[in-house]
Protein backbone atom coordinates (compact mmCIF):
# COMPACT_ATOMS: atom_id res chain seq x y z
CA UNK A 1 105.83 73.92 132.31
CA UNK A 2 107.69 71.24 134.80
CA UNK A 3 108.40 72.47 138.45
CA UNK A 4 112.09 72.70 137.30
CA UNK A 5 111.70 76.04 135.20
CA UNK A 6 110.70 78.63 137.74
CA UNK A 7 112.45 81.89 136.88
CA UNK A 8 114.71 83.68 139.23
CA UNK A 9 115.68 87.28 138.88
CA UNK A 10 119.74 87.95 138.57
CA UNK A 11 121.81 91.11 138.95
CA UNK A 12 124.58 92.67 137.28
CA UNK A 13 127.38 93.05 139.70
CA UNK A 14 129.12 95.87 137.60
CA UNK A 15 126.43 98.12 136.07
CA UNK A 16 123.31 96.47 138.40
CA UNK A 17 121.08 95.52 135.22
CA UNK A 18 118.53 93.13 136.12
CA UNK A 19 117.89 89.99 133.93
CA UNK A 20 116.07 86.61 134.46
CA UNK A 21 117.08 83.22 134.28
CA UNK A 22 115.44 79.89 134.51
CA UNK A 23 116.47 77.38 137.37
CA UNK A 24 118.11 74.80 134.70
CA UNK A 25 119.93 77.52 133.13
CA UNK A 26 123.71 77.77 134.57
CA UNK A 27 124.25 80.92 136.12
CA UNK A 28 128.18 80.69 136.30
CA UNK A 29 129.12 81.67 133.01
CA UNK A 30 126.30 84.40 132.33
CA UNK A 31 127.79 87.59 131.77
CA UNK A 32 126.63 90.85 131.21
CA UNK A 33 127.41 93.38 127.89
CA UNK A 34 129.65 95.65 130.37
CA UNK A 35 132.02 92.64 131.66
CA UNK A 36 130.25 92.27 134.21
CA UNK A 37 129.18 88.71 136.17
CA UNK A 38 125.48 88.25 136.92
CA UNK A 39 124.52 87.28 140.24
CA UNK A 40 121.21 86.10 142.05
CA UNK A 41 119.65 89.52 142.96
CA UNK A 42 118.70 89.56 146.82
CA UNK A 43 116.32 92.65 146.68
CA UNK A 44 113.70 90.62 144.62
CA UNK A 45 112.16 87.30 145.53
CA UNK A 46 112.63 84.70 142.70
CA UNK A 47 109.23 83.46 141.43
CA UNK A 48 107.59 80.41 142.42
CA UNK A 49 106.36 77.60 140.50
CA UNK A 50 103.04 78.97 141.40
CA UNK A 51 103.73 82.47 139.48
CA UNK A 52 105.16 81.45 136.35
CA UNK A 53 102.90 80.24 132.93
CA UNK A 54 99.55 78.26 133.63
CA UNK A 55 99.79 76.54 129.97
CA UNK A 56 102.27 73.49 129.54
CA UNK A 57 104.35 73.41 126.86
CA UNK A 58 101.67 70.93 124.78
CA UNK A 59 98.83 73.90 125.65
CA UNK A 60 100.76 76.71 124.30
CA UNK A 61 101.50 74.62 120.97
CA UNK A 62 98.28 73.42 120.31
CA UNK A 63 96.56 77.43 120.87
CA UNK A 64 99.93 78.57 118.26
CA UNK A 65 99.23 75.93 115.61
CA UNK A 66 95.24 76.99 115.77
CA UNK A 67 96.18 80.64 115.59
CA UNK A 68 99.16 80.24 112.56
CA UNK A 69 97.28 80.51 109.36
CA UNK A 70 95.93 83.32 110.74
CA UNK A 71 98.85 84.83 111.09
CA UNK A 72 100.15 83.35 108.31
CA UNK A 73 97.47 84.93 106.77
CA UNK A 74 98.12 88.73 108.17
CA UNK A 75 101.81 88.69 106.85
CA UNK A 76 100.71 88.43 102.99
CA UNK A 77 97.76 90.67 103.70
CA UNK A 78 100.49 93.62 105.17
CA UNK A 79 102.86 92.32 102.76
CA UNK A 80 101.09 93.11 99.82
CA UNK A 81 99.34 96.62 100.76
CA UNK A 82 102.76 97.60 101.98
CA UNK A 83 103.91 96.84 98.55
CA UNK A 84 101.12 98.51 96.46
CA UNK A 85 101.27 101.61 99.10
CA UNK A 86 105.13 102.04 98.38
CA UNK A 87 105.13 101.35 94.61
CA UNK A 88 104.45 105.02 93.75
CA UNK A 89 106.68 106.43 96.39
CA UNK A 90 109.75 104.36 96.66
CA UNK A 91 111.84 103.70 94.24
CA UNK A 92 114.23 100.87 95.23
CA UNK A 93 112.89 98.66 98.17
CA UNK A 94 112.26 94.61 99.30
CA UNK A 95 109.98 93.39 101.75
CA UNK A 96 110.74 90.07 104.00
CA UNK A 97 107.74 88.50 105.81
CA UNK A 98 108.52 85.81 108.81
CA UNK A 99 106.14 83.99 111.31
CA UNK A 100 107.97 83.65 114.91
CA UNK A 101 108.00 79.43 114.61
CA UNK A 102 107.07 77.73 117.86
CA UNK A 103 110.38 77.02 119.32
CA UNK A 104 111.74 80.71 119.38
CA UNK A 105 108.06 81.46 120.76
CA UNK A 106 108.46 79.06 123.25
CA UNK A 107 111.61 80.40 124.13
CA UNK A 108 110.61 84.01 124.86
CA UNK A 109 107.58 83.10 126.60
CA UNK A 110 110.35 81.57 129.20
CA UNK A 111 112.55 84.21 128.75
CA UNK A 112 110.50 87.20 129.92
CA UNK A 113 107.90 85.15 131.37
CA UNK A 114 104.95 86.68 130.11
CA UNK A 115 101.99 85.29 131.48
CA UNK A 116 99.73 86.17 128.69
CA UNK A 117 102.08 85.02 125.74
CA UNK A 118 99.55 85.59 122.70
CA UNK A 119 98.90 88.94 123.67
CA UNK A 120 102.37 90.12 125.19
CA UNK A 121 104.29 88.59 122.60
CA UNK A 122 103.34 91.19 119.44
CA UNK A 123 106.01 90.21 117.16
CA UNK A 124 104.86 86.59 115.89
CA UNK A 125 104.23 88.15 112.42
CA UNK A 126 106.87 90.03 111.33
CA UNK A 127 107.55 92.32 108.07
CA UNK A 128 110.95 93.33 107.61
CA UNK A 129 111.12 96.83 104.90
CA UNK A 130 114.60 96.74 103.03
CA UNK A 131 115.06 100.22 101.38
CA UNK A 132 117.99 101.59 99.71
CA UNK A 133 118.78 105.24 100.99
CA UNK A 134 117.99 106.33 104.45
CA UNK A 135 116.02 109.43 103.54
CA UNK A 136 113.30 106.75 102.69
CA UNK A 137 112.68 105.69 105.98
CA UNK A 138 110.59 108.94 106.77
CA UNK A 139 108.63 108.43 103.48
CA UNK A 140 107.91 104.43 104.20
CA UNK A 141 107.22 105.77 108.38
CA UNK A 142 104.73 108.01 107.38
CA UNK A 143 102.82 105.20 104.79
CA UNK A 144 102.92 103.06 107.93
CA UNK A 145 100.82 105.39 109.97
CA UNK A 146 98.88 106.11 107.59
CA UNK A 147 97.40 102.65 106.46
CA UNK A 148 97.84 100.86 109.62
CA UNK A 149 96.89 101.20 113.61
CA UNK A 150 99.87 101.89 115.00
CA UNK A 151 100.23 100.74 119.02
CA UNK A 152 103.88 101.17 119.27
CA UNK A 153 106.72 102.72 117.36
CA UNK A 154 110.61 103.21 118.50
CA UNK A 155 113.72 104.58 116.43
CA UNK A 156 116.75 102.04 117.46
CA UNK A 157 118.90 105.19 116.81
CA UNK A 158 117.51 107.45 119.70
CA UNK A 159 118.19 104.71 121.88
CA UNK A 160 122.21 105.35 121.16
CA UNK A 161 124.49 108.15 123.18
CA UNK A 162 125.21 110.85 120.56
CA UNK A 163 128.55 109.79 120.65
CA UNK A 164 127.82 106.35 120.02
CA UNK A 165 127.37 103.95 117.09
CA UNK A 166 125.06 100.41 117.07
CA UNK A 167 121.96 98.94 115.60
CA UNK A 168 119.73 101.45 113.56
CA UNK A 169 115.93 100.52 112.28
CA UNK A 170 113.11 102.22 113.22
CA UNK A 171 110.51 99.26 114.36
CA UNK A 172 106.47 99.71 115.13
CA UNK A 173 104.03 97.66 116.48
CA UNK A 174 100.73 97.89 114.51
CA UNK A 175 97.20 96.37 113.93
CA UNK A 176 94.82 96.20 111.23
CA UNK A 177 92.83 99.41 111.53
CA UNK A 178 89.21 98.96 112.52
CA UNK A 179 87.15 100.51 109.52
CA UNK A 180 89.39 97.44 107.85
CA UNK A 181 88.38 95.39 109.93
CA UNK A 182 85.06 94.94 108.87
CA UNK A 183 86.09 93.40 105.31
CA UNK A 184 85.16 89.90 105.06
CA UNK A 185 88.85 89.16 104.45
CA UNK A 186 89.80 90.71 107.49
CA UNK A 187 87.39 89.67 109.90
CA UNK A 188 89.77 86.52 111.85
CA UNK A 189 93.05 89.22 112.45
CA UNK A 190 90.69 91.37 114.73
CA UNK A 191 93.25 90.71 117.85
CA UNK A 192 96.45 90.15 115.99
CA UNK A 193 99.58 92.60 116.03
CA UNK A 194 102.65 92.57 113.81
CA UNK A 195 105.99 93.88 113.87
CA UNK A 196 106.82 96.09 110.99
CA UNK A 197 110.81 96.91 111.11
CA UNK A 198 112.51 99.07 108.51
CA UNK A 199 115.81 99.99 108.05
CA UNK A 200 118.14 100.67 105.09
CA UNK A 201 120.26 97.85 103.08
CA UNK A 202 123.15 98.97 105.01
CA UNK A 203 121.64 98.65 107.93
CA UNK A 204 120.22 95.25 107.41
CA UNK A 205 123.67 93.97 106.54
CA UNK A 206 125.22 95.37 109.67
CA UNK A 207 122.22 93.66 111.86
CA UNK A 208 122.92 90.32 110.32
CA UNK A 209 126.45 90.17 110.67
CA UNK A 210 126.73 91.96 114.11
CA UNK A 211 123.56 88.98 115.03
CA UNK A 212 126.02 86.19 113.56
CA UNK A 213 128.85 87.61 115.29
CA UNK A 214 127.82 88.39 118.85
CA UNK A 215 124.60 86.51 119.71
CA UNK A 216 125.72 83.78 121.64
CA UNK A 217 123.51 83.38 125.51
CA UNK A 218 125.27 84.57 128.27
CA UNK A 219 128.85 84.72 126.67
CA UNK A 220 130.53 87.89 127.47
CA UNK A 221 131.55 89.81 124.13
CA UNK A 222 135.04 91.51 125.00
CA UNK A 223 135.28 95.32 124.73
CA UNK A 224 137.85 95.38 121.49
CA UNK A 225 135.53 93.45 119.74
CA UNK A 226 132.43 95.56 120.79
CA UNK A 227 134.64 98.83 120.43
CA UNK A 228 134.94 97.33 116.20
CA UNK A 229 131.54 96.75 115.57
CA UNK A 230 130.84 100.55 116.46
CA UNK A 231 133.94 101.96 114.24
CA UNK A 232 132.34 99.45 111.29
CA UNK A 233 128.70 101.07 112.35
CA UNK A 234 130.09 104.62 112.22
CA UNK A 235 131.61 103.91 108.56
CA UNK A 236 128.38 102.70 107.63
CA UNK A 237 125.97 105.18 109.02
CA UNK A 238 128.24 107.73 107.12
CA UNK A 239 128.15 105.43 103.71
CA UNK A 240 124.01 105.46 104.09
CA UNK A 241 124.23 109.56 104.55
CA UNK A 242 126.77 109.49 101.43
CA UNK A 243 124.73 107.27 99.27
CA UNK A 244 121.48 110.03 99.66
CA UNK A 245 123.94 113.02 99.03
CA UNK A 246 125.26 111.23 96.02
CA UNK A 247 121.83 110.14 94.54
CA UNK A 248 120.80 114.12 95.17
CA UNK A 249 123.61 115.27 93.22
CA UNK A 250 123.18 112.60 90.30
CA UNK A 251 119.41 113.78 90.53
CA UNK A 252 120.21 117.15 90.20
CA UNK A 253 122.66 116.95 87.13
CA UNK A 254 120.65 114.69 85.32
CA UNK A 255 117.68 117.21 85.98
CA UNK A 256 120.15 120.27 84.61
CA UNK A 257 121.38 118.36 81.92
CA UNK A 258 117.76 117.78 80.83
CA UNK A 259 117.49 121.67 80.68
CA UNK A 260 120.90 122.20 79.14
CA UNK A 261 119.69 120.01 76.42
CA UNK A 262 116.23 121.33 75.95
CA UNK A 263 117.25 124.90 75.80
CA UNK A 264 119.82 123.69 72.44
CA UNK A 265 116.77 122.22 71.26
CA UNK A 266 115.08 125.50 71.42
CA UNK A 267 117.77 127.55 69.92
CA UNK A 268 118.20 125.22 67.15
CA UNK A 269 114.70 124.92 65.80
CA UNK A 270 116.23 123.79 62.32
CA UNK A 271 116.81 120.47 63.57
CA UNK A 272 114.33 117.98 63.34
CA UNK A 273 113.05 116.83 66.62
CA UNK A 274 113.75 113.13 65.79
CA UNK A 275 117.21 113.94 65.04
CA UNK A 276 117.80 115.38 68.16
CA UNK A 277 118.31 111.83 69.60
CA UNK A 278 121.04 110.86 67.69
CA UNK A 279 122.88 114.77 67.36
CA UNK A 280 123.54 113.85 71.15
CA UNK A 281 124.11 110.15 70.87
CA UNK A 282 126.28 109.77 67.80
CA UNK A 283 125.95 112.27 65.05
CA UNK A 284 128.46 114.88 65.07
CA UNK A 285 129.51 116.97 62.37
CA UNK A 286 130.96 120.24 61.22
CA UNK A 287 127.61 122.09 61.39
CA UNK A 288 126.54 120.49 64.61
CA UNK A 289 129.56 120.58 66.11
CA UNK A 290 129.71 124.41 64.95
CA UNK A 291 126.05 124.94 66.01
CA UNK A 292 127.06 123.87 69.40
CA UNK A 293 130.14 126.11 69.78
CA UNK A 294 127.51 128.97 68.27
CA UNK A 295 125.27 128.58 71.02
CA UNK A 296 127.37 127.73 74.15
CA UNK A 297 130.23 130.20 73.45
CA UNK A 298 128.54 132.77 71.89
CA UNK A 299 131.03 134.81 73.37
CA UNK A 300 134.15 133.92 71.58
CA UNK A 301 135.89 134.24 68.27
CA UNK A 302 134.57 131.91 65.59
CA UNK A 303 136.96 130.90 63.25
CA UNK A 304 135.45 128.27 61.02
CA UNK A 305 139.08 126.32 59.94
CA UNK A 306 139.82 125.72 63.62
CA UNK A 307 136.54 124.16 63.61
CA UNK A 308 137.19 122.07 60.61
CA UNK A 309 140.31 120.90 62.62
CA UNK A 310 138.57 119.83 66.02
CA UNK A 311 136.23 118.24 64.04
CA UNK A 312 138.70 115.78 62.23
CA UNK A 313 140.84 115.54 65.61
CA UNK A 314 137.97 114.48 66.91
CA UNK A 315 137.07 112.27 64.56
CA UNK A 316 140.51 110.31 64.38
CA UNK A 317 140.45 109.98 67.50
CA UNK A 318 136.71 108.25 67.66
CA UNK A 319 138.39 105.62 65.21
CA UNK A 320 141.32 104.77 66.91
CA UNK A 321 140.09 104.69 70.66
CA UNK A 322 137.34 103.20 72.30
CA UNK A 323 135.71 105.75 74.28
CA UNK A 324 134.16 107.57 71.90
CA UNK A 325 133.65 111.60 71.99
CA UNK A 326 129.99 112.59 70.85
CA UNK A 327 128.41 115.59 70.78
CA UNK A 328 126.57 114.27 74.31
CA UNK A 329 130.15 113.76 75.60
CA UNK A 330 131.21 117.35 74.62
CA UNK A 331 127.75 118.85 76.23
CA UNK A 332 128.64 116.84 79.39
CA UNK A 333 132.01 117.67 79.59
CA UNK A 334 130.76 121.72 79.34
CA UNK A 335 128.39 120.93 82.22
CA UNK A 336 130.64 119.28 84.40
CA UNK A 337 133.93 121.93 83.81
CA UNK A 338 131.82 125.21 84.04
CA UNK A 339 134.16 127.40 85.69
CA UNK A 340 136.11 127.40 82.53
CA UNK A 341 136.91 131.20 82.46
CA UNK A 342 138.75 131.07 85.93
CA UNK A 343 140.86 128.04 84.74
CA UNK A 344 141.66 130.27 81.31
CA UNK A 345 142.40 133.49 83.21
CA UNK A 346 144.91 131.37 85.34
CA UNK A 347 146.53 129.77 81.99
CA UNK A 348 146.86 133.65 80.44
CA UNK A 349 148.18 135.16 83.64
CA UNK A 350 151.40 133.13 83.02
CA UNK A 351 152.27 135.70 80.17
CA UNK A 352 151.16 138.72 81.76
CA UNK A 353 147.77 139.35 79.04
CA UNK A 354 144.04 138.97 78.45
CA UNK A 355 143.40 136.93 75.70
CA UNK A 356 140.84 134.02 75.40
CA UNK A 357 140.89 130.95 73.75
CA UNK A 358 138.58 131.32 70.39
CA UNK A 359 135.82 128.34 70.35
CA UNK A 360 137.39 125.43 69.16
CA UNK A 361 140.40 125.80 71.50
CA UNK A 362 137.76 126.04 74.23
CA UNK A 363 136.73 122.22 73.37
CA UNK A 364 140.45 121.16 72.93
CA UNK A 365 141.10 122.01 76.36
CA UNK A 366 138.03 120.45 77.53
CA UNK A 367 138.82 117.38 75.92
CA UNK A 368 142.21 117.39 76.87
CA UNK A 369 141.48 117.79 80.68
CA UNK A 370 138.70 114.62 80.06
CA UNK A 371 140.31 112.55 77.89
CA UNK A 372 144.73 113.41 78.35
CA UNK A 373 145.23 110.77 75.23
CA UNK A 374 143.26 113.42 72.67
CA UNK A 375 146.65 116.01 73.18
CA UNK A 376 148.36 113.51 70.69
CA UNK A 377 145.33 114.47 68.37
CA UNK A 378 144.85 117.66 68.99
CA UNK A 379 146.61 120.64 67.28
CA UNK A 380 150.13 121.53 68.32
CA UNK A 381 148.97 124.75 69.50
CA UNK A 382 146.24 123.45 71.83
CA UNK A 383 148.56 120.50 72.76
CA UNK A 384 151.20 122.42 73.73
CA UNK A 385 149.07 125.20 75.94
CA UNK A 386 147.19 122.64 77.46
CA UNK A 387 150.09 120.70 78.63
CA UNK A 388 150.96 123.85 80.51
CA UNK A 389 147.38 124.31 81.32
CA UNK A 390 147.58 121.03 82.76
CA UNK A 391 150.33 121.72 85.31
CA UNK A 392 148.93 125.26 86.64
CA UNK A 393 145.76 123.75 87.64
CA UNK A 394 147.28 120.99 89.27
């Protein structure tokens, strides 16, 4: 390093943060992330020529290119146990392996003049952990510790006011452990450290844009801009907790629905196990269709004729439309409207009485609700009550 590049320290004249800045670099238009202008800070003397980096330039790329394949060789190594270690537990995720090149290296050696740069810099291999919902980060965290030395570790989220939105990935600073260590393969990596940062696929796309948007040295970034980039962080911190409670719920119906279809399956030993496939998928019929108003409304009047006539309302309808109404879409359709009663007794309380729909006029109104075009199939009775089903409930 020339004589030129000694590093002086600067000030903050607003909020007093401290910064550096190398004698070729122009001071004037540095600014600060609050507004304000930096300044050459008089209660620290600036380094000498004499403090700053022994190595030239030449040195330090000439020790980097002998120490590359190495790390070269530690990113596929972390890249591929991460992968095997998260196979099993995660189900959506990518992983993104970099080595720092030379001239960004370079460039934060002079930046925060570390004296020592292959041991202060610890992020020249870096692994990057994509992951689709947020409540994955604790699972991936904890595989971290557990297969790797971990030095450092730091949530970017802790680091924000309660009140405020930014940049959120958890980040950790790790080394091979050292039982590891003594496989052959391992045996050149003894002093190198990686960066291992991991952060949901919302977050990532909020740290690349917010990076192409904002990083520009020592140009201020006015307020109303920063003051957008936290109202777009908020809406997507809130889409990554939205995305977890939607997976939960799809998780938990598909789970139920699993049930709801095992227990028919139970009830209706008759059937042949390798029919049961295609009752669900495709086949519906009188008896099916009947054996499914048997079992899930036990409880109401069975009158055979009014299932002949869902069944063939049905049934015309399949031929002329394109979403088509299976016995699946019927078992579905009970699982998803299941407070069925409460929407009846409203209907009945119109005319003052107690009566219930029979079975078949339990599916017509189901049907109706799910699909409004099968009231021009259904029976006038059921079309008509329906329609003024329709408008008590909404």
């Amino acid at each position: 390093m020339g004589t030129s590049e000694f590093i002086k320290d600067i000030k903050c004249n607003r909020c007093g943060k401290q910064s550096k800045i190398f004698s070729e670099q122009i001071l004037e238009n540095k600014y600060c992330e609050c507004g304000g202008k930096y300044e050459y800070n008089p209660e620290i003397d600036n380094f000498s020529d004499s403090d700053s980096i022994n190595l030239t330039k030449n040195d330090l790329k000439r020790e980097y290119q002998k120490k590359y394949d190495n790390y070269l060789e530690l990113g596929k190594i972390l890249k591929n146990d991460l992968e095997k270690s998260l196979k099993s537990k995660v189900d959506k995720f990518r992983i993104e392996c970099r080595i720092k090149d030379f001239d960004k290296f370079y460039e934060k050696i002079q930046r925060k003049s570390y004296k020592n740069p292959f041991k202060e810099i610890e992020d020249i291999c870096g692994i990057r952990i994509i992951c689709y919902f947020s409540d994955d980060l604790e699972i991936i965290s904890k595989i971290i510790k557990e297969e790797f030395d971990v030095k450092k570790s730091v949530n970017k989220s802790d680091l924000l006011d309660a009140e405020k939105f930014g940049y959120r990935s958890k980040h950790f600073i790790i080394k091979i452990k050292n039982d590891d260590l003594k496989q052959y393969e391992y045996q050149n990596l003894k002093d190198l450290t990686a960066e291992i940062q991991i952060r949901t696929l919302l977050m990532d796309v909020h740290a690349s844009i917010q990076h192409k948007l904002t990083y520009k040295k020592g140009q201020y970034i006015p307020h109303k801009f920063q003051h957008q980039l936290a109202k777009l962080s908020a809406i997507l911190e809130l889409a990554d907790e939205e995305f977890v409670r939607l997976k939960d719920d799809i998780w938990e119906y598909d789970y139920e629905l699993k049930i709801v279809k095992e227990n028919f399956l139970n009830e209706n030993r008759k059937l042949k196990v390798d029919d049961f496939a295609n009752i669900f998928r495709q086949e519906l019929t009188i008896e099916t269709l009947q054996k499914f108003l048997d079992f899930y409304f036990s409880d109401r009047e069975k009158i055979f004729f009014k299932t002949k006539e869902l069944y063939e309302n049905i049934k015309r309808y399949n031929d002329e439309n394109n979403d088509q109404i299976t016995l699946n879409t019927l078992l579905e359709l009970y699982y998803i409207i299941d407070d069925l009663e409460d929407l009846e007794n409203k209907y009945f309380a119109q005319y003052e009485n107690e009566n219930k729909w029979h079975q078949s006029e339990c599916i017509n109104q189901i049907l109706i609700i799910a699909h409004p075009k099968f009231k021009d199939y259904a029976a006038n009775d059921s079309s008509k009550s329906t329609m003024t089903f329709r408008s008590t409930i909404y």
